[in-house]
N, C-alpha and C. Protein backbone atom coordinates (compact mmCIF):
# COMPACT_ATOMS: atom_id res chain seq x y z
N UNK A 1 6.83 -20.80 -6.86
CA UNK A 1 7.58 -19.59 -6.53
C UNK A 1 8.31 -19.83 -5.22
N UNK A 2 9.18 -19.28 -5.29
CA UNK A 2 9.95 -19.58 -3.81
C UNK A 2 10.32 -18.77 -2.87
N UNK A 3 10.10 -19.07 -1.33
CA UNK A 3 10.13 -18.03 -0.34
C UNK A 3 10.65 -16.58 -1.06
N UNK A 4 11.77 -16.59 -1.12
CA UNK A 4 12.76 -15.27 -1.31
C UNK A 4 12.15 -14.31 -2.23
N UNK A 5 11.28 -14.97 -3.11
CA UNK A 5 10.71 -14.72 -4.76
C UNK A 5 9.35 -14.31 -3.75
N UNK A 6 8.53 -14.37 -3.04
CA UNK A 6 7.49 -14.49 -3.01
C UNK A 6 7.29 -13.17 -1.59
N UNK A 7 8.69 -12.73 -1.05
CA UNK A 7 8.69 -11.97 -0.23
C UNK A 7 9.06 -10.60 -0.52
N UNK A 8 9.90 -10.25 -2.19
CA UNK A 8 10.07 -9.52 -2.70
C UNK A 8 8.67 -8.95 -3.68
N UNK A 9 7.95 -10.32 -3.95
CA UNK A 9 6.85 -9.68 -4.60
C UNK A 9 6.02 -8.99 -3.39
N UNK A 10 5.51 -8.99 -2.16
CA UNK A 10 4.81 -8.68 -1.24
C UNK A 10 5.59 -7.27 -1.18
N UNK A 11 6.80 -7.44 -0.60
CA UNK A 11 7.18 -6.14 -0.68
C UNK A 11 7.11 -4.81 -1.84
N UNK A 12 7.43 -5.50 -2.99
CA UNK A 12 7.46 -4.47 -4.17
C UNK A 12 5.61 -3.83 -4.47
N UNK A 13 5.11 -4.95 -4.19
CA UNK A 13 3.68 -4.64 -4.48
C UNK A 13 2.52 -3.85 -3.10
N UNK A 14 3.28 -3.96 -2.08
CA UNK A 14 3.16 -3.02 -0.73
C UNK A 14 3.84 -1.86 -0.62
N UNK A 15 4.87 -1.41 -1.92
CA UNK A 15 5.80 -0.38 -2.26
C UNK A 15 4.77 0.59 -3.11
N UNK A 16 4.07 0.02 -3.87
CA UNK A 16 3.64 0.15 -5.25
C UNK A 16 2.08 0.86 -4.61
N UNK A 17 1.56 -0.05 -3.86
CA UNK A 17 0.84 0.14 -3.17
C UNK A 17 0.40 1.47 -1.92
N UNK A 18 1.58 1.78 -1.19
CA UNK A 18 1.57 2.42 -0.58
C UNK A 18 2.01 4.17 -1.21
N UNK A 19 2.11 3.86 -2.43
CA UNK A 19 2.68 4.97 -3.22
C UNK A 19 1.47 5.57 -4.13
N UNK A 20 0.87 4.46 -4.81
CA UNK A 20 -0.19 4.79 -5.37
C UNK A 20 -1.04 6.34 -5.19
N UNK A 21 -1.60 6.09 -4.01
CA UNK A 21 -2.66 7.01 -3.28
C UNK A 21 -2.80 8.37 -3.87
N UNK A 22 -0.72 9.04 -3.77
CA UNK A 22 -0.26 9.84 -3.87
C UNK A 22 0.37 10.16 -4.94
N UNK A 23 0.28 9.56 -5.93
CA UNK A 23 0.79 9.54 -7.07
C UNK A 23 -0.36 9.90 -8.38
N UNK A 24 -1.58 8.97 -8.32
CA UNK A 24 -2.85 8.95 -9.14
C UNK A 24 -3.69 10.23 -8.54
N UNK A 25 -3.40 11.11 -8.57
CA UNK A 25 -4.06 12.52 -8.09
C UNK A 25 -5.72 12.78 -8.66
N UNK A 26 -6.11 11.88 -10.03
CA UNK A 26 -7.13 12.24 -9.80
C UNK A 26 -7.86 10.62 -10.62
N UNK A 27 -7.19 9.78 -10.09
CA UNK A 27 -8.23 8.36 -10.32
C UNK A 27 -7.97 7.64 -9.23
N UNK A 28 -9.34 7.39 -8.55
CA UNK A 28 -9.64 6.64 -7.45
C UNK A 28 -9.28 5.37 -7.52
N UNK A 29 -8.41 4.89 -7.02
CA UNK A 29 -7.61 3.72 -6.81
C UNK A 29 -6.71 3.62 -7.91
N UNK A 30 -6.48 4.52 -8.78
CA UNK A 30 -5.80 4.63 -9.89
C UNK A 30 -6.58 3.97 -11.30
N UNK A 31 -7.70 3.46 -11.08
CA UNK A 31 -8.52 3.24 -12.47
C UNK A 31 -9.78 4.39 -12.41
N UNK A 32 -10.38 4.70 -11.82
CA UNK A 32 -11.48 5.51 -11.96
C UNK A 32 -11.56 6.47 -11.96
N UNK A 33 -11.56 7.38 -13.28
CA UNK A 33 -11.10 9.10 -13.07
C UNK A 33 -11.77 9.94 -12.06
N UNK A 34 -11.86 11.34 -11.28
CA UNK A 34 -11.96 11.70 -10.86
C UNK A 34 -12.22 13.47 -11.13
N UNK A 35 -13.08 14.13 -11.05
CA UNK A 35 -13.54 15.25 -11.68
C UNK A 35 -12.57 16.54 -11.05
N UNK A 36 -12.35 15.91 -9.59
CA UNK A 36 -11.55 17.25 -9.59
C UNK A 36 -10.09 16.17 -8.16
N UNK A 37 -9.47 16.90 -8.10
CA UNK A 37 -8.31 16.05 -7.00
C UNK A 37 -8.55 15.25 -5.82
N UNK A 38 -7.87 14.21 -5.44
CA UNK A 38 -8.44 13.92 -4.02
C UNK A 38 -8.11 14.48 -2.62
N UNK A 39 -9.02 14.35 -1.64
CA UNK A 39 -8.61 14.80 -0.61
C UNK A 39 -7.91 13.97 0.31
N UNK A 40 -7.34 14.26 1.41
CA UNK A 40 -6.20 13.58 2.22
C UNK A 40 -7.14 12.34 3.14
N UNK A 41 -8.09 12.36 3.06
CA UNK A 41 -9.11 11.60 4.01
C UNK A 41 -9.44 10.35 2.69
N UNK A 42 -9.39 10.96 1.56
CA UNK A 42 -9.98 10.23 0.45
C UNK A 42 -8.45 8.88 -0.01
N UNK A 43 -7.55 9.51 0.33
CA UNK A 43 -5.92 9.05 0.40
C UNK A 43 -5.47 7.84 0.80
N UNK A 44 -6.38 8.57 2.30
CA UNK A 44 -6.59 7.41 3.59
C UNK A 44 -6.90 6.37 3.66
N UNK A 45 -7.98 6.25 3.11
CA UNK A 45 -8.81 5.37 2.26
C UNK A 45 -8.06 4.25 1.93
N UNK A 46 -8.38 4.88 0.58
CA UNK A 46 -6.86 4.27 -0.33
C UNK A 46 -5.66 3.35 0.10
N UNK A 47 -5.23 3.97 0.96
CA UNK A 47 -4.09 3.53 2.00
C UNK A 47 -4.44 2.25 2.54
N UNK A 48 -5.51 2.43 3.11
CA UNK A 48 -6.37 1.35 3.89
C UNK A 48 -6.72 -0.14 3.41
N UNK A 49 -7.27 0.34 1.79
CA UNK A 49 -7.74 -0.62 0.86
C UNK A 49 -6.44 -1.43 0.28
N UNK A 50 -5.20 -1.07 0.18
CA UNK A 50 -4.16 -1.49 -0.75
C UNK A 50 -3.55 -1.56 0.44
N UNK A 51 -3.87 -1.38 1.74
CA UNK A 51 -3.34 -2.03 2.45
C UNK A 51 -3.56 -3.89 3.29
N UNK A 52 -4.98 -3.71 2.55
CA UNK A 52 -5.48 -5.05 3.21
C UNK A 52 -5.36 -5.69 1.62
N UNK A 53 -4.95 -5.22 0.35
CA UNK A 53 -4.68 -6.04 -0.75
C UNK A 53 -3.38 -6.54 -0.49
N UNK A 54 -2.59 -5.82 -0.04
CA UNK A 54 -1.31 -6.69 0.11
C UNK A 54 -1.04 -7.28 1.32
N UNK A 55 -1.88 -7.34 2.43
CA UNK A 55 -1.80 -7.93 3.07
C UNK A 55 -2.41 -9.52 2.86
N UNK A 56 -3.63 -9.19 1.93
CA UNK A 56 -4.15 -10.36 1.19
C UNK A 56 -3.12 -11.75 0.41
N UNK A 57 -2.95 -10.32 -0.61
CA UNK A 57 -1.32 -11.43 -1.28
C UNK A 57 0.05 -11.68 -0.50
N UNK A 58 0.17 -11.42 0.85
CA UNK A 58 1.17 -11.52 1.49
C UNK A 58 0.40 -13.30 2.40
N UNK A 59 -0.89 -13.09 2.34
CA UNK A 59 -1.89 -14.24 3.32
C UNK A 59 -2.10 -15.35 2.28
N UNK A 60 -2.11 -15.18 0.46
CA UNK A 60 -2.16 -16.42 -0.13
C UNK A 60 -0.91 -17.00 -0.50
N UNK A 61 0.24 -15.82 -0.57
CA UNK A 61 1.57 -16.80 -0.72
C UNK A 61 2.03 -17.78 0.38
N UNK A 62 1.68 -17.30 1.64
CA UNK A 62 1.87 -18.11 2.60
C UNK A 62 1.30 -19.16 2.77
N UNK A 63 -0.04 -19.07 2.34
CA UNK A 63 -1.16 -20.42 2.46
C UNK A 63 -0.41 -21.49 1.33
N UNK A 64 0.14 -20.71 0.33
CA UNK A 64 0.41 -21.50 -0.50
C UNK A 64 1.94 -21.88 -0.44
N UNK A 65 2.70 -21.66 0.63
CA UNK A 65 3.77 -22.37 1.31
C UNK A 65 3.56 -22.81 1.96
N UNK A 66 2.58 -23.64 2.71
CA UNK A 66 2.63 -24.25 4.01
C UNK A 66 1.22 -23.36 5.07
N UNK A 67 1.20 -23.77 6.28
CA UNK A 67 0.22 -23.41 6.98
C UNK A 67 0.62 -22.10 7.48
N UNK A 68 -0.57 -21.43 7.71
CA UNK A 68 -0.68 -19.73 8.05
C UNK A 68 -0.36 -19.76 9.41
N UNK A 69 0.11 -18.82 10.01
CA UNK A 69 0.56 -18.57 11.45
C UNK A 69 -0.24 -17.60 11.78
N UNK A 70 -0.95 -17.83 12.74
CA UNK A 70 -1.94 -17.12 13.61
C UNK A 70 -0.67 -15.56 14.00
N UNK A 71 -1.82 -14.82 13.69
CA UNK A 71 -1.05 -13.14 14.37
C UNK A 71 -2.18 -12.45 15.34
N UNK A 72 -1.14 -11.97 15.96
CA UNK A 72 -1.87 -10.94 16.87
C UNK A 72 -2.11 -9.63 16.80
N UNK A 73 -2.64 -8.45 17.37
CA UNK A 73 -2.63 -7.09 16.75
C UNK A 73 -1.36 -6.91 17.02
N UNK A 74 -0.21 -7.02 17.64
CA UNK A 74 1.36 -6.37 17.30
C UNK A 74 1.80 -7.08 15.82
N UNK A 75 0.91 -7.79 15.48
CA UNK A 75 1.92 -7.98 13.74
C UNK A 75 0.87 -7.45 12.96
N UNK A 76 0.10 -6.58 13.14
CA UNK A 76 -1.27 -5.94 11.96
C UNK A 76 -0.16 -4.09 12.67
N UNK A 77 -0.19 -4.13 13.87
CA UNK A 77 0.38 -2.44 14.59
C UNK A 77 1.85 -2.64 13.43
N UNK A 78 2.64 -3.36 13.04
CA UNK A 78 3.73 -3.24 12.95
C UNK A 78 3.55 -3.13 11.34
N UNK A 79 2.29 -3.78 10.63
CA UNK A 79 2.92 -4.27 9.05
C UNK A 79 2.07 -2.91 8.38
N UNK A 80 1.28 -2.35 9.80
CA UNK A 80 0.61 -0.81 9.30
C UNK A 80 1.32 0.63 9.29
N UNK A 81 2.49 0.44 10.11
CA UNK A 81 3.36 1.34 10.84
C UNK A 81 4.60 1.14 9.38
N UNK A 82 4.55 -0.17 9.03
CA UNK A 82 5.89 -0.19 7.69
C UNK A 82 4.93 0.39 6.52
N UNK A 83 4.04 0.37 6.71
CA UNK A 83 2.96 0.32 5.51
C UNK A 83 3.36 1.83 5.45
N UNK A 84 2.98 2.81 6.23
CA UNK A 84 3.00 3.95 6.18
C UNK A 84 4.49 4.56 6.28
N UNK A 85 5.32 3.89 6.74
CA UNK A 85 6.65 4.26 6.13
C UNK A 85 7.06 3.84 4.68
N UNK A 86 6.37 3.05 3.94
CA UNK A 86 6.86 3.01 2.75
C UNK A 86 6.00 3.63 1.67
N UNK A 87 4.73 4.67 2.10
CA UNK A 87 4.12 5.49 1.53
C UNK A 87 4.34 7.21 1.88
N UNK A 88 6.05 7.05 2.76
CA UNK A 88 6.61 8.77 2.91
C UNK A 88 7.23 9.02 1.44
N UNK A 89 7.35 8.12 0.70
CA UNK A 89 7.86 9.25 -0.70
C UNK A 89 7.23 10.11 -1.33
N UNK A 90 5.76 9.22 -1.61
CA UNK A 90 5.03 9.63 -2.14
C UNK A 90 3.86 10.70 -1.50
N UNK A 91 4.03 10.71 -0.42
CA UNK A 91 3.43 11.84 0.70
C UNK A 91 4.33 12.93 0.51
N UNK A 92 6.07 12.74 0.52
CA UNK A 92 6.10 13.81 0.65
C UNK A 92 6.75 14.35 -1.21
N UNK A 93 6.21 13.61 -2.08
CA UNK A 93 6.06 14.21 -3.31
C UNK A 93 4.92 14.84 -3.39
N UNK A 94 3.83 14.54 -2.70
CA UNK A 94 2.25 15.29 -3.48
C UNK A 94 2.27 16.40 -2.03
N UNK A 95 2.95 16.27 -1.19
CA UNK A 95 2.70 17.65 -0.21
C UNK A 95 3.95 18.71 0.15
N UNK A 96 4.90 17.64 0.42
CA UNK A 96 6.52 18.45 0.35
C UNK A 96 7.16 19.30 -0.72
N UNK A 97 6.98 18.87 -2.09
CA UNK A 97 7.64 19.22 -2.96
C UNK A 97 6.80 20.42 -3.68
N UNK A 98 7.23 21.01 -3.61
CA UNK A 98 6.74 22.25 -4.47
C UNK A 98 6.40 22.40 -5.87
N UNK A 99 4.99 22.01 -6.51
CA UNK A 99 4.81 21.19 -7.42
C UNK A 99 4.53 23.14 -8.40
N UNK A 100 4.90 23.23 -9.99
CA UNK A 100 5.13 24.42 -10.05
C UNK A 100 3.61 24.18 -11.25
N UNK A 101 2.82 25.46 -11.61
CA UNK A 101 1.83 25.18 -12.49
C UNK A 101 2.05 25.49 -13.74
């Protein structure tokens, strides 16, 4: 796979990822149903977990281009700060939007 190919998958799947949470309203991580909705702490979570999955597959494509580059907490502050900007759609679909019954 090649750089360009391998930075769009990280991204699309940190898209996918960060959307999830807010989207699967009542299956925990999106496979495990859930009896009644989740809560915003329960979200969080979520957020957290699919955040260190794509940070995972963002850590084996690289291994598997060549050697890993040591980071510091300003590149974990920064890829958490995009993380959560690319999970405002879906935040503000399950809280902004006026969902009708």
């Amino acid at each position: 796979m090649s750089q360009t190919a391998s930075i769009w998958l990280v991204i699309v799947v940190a898209l996918l990822g960060a959307n999830l949470p807010f989207v699967a309203d009542r299956r925990l991580f999106a496979v495990w149903p859930l009896a009644a909705s989740k809560s915003l702490p329960l979200r969080l979570l979520e957020l957290v977990v699919f955040y260190c999955l794509a940070g995972g597959l963002g850590l084996a494509l690289e291994q598997h281009a060549g050697q890993i580059a040591s980071q510091g907490w300003e590149f974990y502050a920064i890829t958490g700060a995009l993380f959560l900007t690319l999970a405002f759609p879906g935040f503000v679909w399950r809280y902004l939007v006026k969902h009708r019954p």
